[in-house]
PDB file of N, CA and C in Angstrom:
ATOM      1  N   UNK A   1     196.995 147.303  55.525  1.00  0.00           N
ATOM      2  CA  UNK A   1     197.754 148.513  55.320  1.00  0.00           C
ATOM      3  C   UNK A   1     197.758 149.304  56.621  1.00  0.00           C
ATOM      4  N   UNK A   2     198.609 150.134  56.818  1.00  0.00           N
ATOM      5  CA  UNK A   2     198.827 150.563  58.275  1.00  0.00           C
ATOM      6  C   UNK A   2     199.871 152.031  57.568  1.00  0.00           C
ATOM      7  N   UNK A   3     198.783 153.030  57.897  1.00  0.00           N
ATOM      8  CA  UNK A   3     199.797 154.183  57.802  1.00  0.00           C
ATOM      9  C   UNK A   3     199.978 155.312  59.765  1.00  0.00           C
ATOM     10  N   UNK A   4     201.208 155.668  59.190  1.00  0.00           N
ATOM     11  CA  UNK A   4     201.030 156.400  60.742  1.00  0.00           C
ATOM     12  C   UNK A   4     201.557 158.107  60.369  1.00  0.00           C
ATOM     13  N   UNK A   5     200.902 158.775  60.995  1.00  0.00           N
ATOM     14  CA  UNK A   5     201.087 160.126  60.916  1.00  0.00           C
ATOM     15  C   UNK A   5     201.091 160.717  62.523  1.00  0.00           C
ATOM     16  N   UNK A   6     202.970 161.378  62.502  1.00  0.00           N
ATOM     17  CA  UNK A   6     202.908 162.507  63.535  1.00  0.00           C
ATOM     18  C   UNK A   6     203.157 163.690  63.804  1.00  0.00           C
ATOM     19  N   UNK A   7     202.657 164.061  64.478  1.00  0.00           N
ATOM     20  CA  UNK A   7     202.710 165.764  64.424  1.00  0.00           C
ATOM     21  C   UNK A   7     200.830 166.054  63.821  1.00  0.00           C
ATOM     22  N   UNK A   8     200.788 167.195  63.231  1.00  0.00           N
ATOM     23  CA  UNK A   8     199.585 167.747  62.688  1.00  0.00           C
ATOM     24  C   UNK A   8     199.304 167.062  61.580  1.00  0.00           C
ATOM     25  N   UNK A   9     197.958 167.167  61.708  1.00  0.00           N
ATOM     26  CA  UNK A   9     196.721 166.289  61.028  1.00  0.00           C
ATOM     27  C   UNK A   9     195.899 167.118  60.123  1.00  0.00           C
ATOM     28  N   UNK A  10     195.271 165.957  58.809  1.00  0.00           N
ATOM     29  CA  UNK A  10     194.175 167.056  58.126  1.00  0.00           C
ATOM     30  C   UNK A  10     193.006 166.588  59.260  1.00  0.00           C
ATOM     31  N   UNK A  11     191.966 167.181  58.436  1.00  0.00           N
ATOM     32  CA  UNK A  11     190.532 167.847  59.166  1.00  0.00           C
ATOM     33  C   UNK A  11     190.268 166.147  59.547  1.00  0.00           C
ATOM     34  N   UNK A  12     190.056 165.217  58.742  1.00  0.00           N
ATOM     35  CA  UNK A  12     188.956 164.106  59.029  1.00  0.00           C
ATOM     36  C   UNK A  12     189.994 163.277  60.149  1.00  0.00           C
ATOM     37  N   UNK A  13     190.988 163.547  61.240  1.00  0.00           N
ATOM     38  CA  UNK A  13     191.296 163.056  62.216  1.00  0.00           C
ATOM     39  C   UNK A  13     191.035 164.222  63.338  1.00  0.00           C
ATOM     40  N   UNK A  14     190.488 165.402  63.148  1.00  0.00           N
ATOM     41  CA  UNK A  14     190.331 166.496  64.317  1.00  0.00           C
ATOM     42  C   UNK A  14     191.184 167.455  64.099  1.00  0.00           C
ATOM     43  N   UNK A  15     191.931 167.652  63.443  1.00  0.00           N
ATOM     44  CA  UNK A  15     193.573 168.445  63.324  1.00  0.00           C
ATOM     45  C   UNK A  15     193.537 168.636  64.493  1.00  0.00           C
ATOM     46  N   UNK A  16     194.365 168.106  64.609  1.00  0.00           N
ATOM     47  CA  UNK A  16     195.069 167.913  66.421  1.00  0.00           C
ATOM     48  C   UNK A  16     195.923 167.687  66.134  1.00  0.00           C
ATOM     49  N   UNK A  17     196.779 168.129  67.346  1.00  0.00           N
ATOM     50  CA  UNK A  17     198.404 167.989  67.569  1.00  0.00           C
ATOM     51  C   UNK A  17     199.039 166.795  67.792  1.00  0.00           C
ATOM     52  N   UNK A  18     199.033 165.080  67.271  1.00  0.00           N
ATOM     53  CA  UNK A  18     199.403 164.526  67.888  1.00  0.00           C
ATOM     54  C   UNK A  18     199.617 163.137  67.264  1.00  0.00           C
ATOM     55  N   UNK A  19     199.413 161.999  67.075  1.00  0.00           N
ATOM     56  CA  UNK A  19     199.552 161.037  66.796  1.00  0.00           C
ATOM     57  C   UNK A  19     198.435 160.388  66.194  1.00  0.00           C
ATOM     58  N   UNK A  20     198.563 159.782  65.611  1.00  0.00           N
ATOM     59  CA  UNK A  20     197.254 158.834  64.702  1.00  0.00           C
ATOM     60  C   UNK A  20     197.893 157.728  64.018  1.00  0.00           C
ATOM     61  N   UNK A  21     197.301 156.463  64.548  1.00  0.00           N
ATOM     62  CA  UNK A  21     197.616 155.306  63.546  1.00  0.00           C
ATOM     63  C   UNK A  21     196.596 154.654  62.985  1.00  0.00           C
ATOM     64  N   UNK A  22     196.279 154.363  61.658  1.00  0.00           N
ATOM     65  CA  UNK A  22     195.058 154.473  60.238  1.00  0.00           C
ATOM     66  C   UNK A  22     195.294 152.647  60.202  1.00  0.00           C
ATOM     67  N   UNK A  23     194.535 151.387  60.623  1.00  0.00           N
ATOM     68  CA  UNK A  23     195.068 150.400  60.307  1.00  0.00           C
ATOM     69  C   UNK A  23     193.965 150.005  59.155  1.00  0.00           C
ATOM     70  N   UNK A  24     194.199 149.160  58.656  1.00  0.00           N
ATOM     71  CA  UNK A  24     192.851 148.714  57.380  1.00  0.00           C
ATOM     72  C   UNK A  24     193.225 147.080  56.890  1.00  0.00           C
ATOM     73  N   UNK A  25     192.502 146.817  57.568  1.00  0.00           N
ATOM     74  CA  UNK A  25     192.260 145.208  57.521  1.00  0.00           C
ATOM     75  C   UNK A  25     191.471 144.799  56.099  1.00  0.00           C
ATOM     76  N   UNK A  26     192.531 143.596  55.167  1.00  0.00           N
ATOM     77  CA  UNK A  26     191.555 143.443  53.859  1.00  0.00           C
ATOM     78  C   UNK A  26     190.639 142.514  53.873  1.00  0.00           C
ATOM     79  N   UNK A  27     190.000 142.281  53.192  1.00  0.00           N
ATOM     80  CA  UNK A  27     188.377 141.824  53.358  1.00  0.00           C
ATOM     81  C   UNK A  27     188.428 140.392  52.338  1.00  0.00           C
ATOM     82  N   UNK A  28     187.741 138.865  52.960  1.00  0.00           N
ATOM     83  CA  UNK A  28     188.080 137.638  52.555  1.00  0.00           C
ATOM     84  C   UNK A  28     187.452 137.980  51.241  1.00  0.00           C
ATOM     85  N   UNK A  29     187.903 136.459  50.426  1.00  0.00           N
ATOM     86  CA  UNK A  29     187.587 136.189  48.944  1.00  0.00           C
ATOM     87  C   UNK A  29     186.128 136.224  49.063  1.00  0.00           C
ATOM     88  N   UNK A  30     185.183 137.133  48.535  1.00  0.00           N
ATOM     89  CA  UNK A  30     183.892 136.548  47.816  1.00  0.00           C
ATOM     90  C   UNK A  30     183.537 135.426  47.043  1.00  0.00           C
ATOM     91  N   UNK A  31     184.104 135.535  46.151  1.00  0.00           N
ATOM     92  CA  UNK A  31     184.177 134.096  45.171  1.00  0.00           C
ATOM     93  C   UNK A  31     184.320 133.008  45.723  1.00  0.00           C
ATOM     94  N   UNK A  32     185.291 132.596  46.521  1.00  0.00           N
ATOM     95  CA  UNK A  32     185.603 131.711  47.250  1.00  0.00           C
ATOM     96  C   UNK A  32     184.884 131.263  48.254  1.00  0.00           C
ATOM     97  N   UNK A  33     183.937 129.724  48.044  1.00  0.00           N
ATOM     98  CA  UNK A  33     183.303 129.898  49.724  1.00  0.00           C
ATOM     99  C   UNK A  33     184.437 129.602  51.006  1.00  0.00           C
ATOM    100  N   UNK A  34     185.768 128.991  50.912  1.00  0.00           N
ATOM    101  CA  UNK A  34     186.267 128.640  51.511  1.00  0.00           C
ATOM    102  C   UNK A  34     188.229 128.883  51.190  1.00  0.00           C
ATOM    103  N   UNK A  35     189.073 129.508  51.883  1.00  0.00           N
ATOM    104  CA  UNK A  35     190.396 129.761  51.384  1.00  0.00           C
ATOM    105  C   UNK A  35     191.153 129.894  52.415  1.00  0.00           C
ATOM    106  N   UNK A  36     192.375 128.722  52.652  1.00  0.00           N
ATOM    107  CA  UNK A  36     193.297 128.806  53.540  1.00  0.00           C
ATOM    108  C   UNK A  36     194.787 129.086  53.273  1.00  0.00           C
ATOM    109  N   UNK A  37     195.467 129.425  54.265  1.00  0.00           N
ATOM    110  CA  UNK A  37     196.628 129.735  54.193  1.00  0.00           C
ATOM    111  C   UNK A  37     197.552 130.008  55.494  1.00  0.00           C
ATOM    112  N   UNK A  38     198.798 128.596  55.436  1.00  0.00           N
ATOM    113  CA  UNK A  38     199.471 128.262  56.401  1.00  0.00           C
ATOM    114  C   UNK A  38     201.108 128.796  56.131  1.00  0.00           C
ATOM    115  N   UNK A  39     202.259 129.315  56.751  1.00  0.00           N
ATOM    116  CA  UNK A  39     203.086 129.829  56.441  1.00  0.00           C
ATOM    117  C   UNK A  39     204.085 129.817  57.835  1.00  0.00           C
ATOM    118  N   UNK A  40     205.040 129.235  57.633  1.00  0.00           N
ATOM    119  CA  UNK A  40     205.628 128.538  58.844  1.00  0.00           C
ATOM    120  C   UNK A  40     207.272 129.412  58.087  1.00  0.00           C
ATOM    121  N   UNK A  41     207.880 130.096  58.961  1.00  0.00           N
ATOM    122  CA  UNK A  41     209.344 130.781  58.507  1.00  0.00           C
ATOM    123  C   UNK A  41     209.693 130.808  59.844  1.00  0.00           C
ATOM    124  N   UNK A  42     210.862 131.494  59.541  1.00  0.00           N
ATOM    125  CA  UNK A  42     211.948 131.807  60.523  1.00  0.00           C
ATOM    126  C   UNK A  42     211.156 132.752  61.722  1.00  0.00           C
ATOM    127  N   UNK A  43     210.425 133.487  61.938  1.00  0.00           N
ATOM    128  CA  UNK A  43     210.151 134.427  62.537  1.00  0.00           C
ATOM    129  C   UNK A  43     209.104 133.976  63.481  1.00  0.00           C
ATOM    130  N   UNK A  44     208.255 133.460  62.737  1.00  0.00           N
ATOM    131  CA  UNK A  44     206.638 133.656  62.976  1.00  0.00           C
ATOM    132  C   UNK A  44     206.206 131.573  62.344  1.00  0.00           C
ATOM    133  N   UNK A  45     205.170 131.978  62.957  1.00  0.00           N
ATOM    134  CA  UNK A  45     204.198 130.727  62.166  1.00  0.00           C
ATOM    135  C   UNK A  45     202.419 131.427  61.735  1.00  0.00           C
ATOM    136  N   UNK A  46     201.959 131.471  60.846  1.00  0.00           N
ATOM    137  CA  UNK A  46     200.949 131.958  60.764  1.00  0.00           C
ATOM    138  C   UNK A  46     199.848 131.255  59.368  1.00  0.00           C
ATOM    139  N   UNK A  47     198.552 131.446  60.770  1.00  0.00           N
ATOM    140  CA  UNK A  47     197.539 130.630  59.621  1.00  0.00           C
ATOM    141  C   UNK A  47     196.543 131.890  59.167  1.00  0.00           C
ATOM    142  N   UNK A  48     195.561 131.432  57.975  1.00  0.00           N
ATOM    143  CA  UNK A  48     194.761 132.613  57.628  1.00  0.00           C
ATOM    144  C   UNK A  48     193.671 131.435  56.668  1.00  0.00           C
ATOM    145  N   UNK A  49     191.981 132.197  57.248  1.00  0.00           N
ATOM    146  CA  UNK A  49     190.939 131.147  56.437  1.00  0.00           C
ATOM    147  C   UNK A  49     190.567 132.920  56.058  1.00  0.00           C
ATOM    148  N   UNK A  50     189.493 132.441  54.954  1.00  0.00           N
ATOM    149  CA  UNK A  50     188.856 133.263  54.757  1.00  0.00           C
ATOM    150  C   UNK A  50     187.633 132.269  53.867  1.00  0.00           C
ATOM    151  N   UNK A  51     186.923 133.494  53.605  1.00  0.00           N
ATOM    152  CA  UNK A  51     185.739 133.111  52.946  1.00  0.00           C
ATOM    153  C   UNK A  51     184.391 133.780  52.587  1.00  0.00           C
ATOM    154  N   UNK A  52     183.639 133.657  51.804  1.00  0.00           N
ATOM    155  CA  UNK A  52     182.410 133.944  51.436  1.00  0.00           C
ATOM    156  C   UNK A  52     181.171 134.262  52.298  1.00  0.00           C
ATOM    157  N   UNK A  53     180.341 134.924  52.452  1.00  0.00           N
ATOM    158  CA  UNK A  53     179.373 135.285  53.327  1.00  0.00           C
ATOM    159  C   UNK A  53     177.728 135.566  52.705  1.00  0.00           C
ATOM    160  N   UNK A  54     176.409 134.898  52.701  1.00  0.00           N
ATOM    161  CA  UNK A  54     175.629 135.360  52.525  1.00  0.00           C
ATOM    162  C   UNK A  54     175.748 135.420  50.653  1.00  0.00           C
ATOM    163  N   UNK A  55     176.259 134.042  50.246  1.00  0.00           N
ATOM    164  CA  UNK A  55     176.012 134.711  48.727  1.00  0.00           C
ATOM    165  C   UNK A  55     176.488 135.090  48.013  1.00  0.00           C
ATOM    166  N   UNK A  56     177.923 135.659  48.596  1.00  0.00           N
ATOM    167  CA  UNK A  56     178.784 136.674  47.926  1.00  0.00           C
ATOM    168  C   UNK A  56     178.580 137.919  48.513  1.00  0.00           C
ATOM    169  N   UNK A  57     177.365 138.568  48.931  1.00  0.00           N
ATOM    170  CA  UNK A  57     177.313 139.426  49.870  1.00  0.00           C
ATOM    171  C   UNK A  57     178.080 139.981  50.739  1.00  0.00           C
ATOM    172  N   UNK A  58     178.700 139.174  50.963  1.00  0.00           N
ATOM    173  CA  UNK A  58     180.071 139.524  52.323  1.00  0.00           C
ATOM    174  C   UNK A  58     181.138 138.776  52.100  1.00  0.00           C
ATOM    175  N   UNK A  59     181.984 138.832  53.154  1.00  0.00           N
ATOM    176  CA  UNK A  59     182.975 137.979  53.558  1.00  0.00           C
ATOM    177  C   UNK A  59     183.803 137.678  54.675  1.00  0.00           C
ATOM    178  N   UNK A  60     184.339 136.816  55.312  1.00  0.00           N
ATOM    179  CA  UNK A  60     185.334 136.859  56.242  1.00  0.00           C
ATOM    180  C   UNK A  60     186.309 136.477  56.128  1.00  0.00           C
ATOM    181  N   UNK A  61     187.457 136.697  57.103  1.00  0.00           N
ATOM    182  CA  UNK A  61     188.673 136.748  57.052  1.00  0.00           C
ATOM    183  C   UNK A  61     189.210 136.676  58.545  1.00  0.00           C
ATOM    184  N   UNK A  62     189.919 135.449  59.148  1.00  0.00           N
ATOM    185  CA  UNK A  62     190.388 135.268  60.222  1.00  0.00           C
ATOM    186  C   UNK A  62     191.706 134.919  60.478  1.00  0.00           C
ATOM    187  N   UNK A  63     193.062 135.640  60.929  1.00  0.00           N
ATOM    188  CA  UNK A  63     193.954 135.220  61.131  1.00  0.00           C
ATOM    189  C   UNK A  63     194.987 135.302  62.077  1.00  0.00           C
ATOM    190  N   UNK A  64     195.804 134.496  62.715  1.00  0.00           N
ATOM    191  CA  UNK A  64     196.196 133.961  63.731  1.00  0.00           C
ATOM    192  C   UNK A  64     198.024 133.770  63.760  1.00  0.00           C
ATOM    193  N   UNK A  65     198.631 134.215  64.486  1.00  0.00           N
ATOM    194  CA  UNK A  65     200.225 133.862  64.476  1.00  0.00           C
ATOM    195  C   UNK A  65     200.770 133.873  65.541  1.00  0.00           C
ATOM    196  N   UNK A  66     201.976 133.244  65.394  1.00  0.00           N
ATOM    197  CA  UNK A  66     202.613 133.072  66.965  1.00  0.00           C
ATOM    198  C   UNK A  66     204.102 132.889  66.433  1.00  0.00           C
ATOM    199  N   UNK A  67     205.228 133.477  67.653  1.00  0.00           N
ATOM    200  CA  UNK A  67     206.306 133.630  67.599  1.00  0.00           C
ATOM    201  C   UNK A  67     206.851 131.580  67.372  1.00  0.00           C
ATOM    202  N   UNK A  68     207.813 131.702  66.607  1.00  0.00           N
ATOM    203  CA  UNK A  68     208.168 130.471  66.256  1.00  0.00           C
ATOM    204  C   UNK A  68     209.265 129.862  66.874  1.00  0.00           C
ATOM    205  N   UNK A  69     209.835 130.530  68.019  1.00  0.00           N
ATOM    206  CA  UNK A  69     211.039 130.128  68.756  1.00  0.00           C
ATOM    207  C   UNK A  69     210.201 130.422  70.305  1.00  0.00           C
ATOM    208  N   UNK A  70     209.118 130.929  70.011  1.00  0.00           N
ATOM    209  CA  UNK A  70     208.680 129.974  71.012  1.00  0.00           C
ATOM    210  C   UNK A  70     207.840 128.549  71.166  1.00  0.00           C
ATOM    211  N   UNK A  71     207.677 128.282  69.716  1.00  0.00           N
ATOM    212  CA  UNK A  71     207.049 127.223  69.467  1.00  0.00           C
ATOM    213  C   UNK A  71     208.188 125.891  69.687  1.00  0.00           C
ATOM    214  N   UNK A  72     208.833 126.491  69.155  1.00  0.00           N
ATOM    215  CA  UNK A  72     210.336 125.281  69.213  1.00  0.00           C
ATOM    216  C   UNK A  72     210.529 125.528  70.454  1.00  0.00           C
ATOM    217  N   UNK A  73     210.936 126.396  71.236  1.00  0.00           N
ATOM    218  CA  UNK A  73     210.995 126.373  72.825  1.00  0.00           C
ATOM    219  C   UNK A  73     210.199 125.295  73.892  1.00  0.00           C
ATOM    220  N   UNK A  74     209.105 125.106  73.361  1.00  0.00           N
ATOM    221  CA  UNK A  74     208.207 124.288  74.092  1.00  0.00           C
ATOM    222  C   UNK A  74     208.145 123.093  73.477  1.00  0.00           C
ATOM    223  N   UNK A  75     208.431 122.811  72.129  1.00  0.00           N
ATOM    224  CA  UNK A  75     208.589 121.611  72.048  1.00  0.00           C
ATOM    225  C   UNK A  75     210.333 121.044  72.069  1.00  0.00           C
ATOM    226  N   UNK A  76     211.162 121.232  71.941  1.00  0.00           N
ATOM    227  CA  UNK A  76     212.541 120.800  72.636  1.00  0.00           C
ATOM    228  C   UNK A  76     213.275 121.591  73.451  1.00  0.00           C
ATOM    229  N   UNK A  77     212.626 122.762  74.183  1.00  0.00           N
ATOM    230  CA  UNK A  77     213.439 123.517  75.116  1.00  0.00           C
ATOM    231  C   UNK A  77     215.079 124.251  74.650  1.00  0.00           C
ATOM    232  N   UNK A  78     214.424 125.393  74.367  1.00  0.00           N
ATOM    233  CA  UNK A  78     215.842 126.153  73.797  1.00  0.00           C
ATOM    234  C   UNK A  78     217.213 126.237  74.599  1.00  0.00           C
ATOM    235  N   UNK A  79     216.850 125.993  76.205  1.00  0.00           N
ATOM    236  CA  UNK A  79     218.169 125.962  76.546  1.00  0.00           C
ATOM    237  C   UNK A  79     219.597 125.034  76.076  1.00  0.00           C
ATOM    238  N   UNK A  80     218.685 123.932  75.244  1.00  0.00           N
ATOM    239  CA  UNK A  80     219.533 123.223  74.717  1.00  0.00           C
ATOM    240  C   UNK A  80     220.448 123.483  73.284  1.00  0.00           C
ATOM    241  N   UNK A  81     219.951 124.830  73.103  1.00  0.00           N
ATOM    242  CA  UNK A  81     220.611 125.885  72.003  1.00  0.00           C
ATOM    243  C   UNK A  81     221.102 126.906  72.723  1.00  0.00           C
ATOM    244  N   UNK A  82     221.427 127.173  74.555  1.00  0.00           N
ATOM    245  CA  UNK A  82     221.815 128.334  74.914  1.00  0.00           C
ATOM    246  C   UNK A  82     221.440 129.487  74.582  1.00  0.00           C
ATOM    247  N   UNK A  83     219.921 129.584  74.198  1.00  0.00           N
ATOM    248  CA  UNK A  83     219.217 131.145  73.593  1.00  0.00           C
ATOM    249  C   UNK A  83     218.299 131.934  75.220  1.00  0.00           C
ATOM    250  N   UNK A  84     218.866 132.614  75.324  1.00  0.00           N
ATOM    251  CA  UNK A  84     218.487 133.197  76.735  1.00  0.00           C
ATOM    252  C   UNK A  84     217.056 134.155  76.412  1.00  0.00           C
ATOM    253  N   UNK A  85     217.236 135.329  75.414  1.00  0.00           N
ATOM    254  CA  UNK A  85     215.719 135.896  74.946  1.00  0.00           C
ATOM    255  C   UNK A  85     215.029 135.398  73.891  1.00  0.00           C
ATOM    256  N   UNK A  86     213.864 134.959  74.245  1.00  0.00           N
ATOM    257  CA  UNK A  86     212.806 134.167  73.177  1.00  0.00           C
ATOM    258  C   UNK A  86     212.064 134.969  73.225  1.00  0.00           C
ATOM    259  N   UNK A  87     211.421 135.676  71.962  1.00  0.00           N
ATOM    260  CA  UNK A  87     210.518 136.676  71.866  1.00  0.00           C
ATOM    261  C   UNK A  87     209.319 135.320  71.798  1.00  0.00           C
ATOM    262  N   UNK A  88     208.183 136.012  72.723  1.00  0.00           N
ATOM    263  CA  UNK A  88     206.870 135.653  73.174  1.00  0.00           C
ATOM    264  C   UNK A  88     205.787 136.464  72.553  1.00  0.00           C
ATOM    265  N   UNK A  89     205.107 135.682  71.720  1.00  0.00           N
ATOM    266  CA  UNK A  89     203.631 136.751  71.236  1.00  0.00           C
ATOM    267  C   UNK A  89     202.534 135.325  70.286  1.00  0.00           C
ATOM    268  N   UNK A  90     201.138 136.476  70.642  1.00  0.00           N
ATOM    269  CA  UNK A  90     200.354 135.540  70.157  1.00  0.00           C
ATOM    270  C   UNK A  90     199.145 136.617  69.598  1.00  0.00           C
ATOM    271  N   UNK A  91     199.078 136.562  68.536  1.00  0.00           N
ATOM    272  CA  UNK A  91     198.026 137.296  68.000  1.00  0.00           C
ATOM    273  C   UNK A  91     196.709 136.942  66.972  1.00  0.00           C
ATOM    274  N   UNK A  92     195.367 137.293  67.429  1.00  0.00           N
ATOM    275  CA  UNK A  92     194.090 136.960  66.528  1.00  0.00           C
ATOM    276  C   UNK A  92     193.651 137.999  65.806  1.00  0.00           C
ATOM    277  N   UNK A  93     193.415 138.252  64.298  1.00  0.00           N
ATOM    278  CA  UNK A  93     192.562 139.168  63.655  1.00  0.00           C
ATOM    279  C   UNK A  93     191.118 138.564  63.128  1.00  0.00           C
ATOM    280  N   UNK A  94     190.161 139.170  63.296  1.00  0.00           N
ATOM    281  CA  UNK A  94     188.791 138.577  62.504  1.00  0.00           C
ATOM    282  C   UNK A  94     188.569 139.935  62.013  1.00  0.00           C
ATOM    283  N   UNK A  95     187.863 139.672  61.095  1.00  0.00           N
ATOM    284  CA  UNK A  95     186.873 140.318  59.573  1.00  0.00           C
ATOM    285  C   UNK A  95     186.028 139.885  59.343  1.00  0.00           C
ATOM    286  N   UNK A  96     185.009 140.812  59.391  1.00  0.00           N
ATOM    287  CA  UNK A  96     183.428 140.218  58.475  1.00  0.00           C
ATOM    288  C   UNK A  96     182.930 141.650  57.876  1.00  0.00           C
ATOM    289  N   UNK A  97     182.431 141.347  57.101  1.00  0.00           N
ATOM    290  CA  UNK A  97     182.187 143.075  55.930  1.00  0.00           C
ATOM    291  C   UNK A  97     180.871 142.322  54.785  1.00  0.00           C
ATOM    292  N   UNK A  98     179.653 142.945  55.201  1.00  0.00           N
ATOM    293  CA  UNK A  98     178.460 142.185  54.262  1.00  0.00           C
ATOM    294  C   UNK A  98     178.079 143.874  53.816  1.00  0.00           C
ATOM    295  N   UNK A  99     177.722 143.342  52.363  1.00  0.00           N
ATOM    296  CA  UNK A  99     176.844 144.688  51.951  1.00  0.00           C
ATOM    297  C   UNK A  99     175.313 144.695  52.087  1.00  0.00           C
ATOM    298  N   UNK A 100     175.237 145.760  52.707  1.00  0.00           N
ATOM    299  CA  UNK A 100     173.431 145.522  53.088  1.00  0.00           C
ATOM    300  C   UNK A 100     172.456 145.766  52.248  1.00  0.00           C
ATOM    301  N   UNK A 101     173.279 146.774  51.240  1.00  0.00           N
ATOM    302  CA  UNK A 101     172.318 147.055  49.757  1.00  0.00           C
ATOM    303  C   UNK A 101     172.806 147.463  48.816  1.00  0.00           C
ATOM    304  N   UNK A 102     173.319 148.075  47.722  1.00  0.00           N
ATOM    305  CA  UNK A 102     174.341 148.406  46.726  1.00  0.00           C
ATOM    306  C   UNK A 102     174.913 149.701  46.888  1.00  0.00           C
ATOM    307  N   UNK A 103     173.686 150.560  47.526  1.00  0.00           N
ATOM    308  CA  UNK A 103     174.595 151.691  48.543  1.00  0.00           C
ATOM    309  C   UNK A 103     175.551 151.694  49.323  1.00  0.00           C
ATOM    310  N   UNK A 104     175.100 150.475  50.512  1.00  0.00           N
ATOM    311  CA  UNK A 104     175.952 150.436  52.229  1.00  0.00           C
ATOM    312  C   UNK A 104     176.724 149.504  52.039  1.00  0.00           C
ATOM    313  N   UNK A 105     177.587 148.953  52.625  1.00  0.00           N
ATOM    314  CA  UNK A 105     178.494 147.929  52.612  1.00  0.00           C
ATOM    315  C   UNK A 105     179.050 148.533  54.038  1.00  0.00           C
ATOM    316  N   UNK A 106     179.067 147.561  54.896  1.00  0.00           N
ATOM    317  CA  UNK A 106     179.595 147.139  56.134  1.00  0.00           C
ATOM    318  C   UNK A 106     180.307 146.170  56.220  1.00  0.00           C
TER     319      UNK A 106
END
């Protein structure tokens, strides 16, 4: 989830004049010791594991994507489709979140 707020702020960002972006990364299956997920479209290509930590105690969550015309770019060279801008990107997220006692959770 990703919220963005601009202009003025409540208290728990400083109330300040200015910009703030809130991102919140969700947290892997407990239950699950092990859970993947591959997803190949028009845009993007993107993988995602997650999994169990300590028991159920925790969990992680790791995931990974990359622009998909540049993937096809490098493997048959787009000039042979006459596409002059190929958007370029490559991005990693990791997660790990264990509870340390029934109070804390990190």
């Amino acid at each position: 989830m990703c919220t963005f707020s601009a202009g003025g702020f409540p208290a728990q960002y400083g109330d300040k004049i200015s910009s703030v972006m809130d991102i919140t990364v969700r947290e892997g299956d407990r239950k699950k010791g092990f859970a993947s997920n591959t997803v190949l479209n028009m845009d993007r290509n993107r993988y995602i594991d997650g999994g169990r930590l300590a028991d159920g105690k925790g969990s992680w969550i790791f995931s990974a994507r990359q622009s998909l015309l540049e993937f096809v770019d490098k493997l048959i060279g787009m000039s042979a489709l006459s596409l002059t801008a190929i958007p370029k990107y490559l991005g990693c997220t990791n997660k790990s979140s264990v509870m340390m006692s029934l109070q804390h959770k990190n």
